[in-house]
N, C-alpha and C. Protein backbone atom coordinates (compact mmCIF):
# COMPACT_ATOMS: atom_id res chain seq x y z
N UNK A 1 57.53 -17.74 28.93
CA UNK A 1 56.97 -16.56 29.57
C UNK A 1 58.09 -15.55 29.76
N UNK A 2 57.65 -14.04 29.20
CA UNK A 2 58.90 -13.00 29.61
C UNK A 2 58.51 -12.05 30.71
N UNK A 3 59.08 -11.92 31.49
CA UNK A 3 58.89 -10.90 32.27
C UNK A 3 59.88 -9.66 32.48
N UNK A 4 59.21 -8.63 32.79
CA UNK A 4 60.16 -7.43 32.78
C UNK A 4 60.55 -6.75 33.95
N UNK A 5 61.78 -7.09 34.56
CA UNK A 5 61.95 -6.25 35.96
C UNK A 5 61.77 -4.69 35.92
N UNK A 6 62.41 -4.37 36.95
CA UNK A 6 62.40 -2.88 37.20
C UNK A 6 62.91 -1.57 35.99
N UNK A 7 64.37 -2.29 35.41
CA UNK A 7 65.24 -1.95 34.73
C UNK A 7 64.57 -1.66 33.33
N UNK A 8 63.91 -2.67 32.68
CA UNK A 8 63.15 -3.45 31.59
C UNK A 8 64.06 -4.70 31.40
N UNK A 9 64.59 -5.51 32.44
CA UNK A 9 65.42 -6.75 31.37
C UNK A 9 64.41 -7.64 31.52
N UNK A 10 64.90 -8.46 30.96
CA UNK A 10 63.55 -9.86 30.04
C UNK A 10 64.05 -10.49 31.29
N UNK A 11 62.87 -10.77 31.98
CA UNK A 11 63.04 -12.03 33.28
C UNK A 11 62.86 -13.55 32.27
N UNK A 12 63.06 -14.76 32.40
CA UNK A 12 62.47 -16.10 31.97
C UNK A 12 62.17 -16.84 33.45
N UNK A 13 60.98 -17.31 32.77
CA UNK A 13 60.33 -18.37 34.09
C UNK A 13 59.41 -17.75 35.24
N UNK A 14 59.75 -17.16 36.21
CA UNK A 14 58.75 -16.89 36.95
C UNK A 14 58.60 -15.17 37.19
N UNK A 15 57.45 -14.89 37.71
CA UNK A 15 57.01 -13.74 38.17
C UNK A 15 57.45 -13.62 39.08
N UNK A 16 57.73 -11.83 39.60
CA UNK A 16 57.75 -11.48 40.93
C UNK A 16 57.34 -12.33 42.00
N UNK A 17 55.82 -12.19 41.67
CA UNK A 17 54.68 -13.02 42.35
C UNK A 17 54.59 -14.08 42.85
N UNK A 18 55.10 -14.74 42.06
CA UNK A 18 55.49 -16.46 41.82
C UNK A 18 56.36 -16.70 42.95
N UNK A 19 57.50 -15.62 43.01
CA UNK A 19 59.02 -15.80 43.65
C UNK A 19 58.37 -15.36 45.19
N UNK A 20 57.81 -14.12 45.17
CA UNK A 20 57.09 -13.76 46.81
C UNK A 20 56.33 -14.92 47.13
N UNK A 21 55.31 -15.81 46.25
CA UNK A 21 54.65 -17.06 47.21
C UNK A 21 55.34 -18.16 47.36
N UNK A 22 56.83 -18.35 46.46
CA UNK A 22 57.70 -19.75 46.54
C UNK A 22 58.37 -19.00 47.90
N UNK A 23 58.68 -18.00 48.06
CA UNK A 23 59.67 -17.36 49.69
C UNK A 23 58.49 -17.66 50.87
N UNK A 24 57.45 -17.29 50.37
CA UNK A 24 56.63 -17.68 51.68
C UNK A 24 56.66 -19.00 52.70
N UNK A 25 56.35 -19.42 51.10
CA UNK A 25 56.43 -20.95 51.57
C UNK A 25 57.24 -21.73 52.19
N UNK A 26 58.33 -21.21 51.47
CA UNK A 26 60.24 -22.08 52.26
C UNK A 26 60.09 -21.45 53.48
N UNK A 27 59.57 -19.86 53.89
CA UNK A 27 59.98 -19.34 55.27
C UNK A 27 58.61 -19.99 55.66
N UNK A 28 57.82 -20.38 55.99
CA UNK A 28 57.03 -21.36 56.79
C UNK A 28 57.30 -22.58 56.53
N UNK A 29 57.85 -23.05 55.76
CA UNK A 29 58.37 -24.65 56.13
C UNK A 29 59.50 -24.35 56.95
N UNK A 30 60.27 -23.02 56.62
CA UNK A 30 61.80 -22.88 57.85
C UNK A 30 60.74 -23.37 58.86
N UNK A 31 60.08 -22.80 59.44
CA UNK A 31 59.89 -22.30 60.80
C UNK A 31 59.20 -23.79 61.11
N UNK A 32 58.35 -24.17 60.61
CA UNK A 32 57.80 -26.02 60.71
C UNK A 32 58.82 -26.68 61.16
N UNK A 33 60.16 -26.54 60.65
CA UNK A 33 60.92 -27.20 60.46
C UNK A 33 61.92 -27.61 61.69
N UNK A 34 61.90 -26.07 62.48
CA UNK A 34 62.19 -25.40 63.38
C UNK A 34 61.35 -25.69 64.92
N UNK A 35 60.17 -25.96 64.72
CA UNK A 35 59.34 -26.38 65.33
C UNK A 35 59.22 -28.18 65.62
N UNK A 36 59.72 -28.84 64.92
CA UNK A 36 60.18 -30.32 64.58
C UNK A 36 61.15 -29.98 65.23
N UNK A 37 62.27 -29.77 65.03
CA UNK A 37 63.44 -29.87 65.34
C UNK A 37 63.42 -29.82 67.39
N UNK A 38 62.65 -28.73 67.80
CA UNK A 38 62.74 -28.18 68.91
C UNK A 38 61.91 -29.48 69.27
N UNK A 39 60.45 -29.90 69.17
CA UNK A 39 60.14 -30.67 69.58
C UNK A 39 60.88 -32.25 69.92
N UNK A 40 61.94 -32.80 68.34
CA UNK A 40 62.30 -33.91 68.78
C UNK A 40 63.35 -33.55 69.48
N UNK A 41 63.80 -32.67 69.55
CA UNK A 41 65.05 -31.94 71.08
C UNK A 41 64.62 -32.15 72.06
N UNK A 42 62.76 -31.94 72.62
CA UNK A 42 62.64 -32.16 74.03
C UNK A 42 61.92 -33.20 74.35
N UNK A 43 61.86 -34.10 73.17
CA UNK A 43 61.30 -35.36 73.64
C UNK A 43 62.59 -36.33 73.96
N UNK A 44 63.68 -35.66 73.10
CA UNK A 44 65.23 -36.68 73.28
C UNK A 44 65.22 -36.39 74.67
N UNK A 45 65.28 -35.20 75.16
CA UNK A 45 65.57 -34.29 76.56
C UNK A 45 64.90 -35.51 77.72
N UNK A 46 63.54 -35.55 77.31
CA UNK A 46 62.61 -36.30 78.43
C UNK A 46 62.77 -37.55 78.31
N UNK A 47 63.35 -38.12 77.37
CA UNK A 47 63.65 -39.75 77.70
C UNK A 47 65.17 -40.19 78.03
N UNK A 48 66.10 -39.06 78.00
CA UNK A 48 67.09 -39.21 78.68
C UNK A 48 66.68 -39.14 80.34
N UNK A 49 65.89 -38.45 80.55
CA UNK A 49 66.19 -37.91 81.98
C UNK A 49 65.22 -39.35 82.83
N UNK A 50 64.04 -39.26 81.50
CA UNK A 50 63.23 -40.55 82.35
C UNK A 50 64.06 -41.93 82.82
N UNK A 51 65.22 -41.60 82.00
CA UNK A 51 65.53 -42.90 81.90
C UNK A 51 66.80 -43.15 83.50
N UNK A 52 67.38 -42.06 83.38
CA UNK A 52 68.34 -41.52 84.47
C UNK A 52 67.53 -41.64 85.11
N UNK A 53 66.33 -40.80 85.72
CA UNK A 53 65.37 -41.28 87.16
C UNK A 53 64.81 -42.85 87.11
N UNK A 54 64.59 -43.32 86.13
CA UNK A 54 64.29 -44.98 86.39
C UNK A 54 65.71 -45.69 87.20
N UNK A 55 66.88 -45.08 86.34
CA UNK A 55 68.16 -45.96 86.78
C UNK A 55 68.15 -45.56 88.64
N UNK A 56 67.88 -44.39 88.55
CA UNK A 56 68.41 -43.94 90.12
C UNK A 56 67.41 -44.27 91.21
N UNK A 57 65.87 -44.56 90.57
CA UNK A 57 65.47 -45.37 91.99
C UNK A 57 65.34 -46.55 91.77
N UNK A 58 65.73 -46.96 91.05
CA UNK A 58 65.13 -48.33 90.65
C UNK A 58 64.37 -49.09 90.58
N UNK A 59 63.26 -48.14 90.02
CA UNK A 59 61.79 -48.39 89.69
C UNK A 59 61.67 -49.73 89.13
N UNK A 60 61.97 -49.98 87.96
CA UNK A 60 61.80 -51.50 87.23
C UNK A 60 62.13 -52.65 88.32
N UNK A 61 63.18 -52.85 89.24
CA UNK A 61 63.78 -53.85 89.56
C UNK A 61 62.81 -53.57 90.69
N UNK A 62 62.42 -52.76 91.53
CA UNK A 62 61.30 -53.26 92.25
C UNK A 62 60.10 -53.56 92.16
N UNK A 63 59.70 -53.27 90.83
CA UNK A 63 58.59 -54.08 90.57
C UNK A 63 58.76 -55.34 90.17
N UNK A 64 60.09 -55.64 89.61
CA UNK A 64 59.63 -57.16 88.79
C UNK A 64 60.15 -57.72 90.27
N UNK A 65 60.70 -57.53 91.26
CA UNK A 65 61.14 -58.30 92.66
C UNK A 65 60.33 -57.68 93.46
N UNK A 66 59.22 -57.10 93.52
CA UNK A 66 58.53 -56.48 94.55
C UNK A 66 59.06 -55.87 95.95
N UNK A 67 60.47 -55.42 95.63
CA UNK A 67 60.90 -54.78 96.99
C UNK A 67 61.00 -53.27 97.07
């Protein structure tokens, strides 16, 4: 396949077109990606902290000793 830019040079392989819906795509997988990222950030966030408030009242050890 030839294509012709602006200039007239012989493009090979893809269209304008082609290249604007392959950019789309990578910039919404960025942002997916981005969205993953943030999420497993605040689930790391909340099981650190759960875990710090279990240590500091000592939730577990009074239940398995009932005191």
């Amino acid at each position: 396949m030839h294509y012709r830019d602006d200039k007239g040079q012989t493009l090979y392989g893809f269209s304008q077109e082609n290249l604007e819906k392959t950019n789309r795509q990578i910039r919404q997988t960025n942002k997916l990606l981005l969205l993953l990222i943030f999420l497993v950030l605040l689930f790391l966030i909340a099981v650190v902290f759960s875990a710090i408030y279990l240590d500091y009242n000592n939730i577990i050890t009074r239940l398995i000793y009932g005191g």
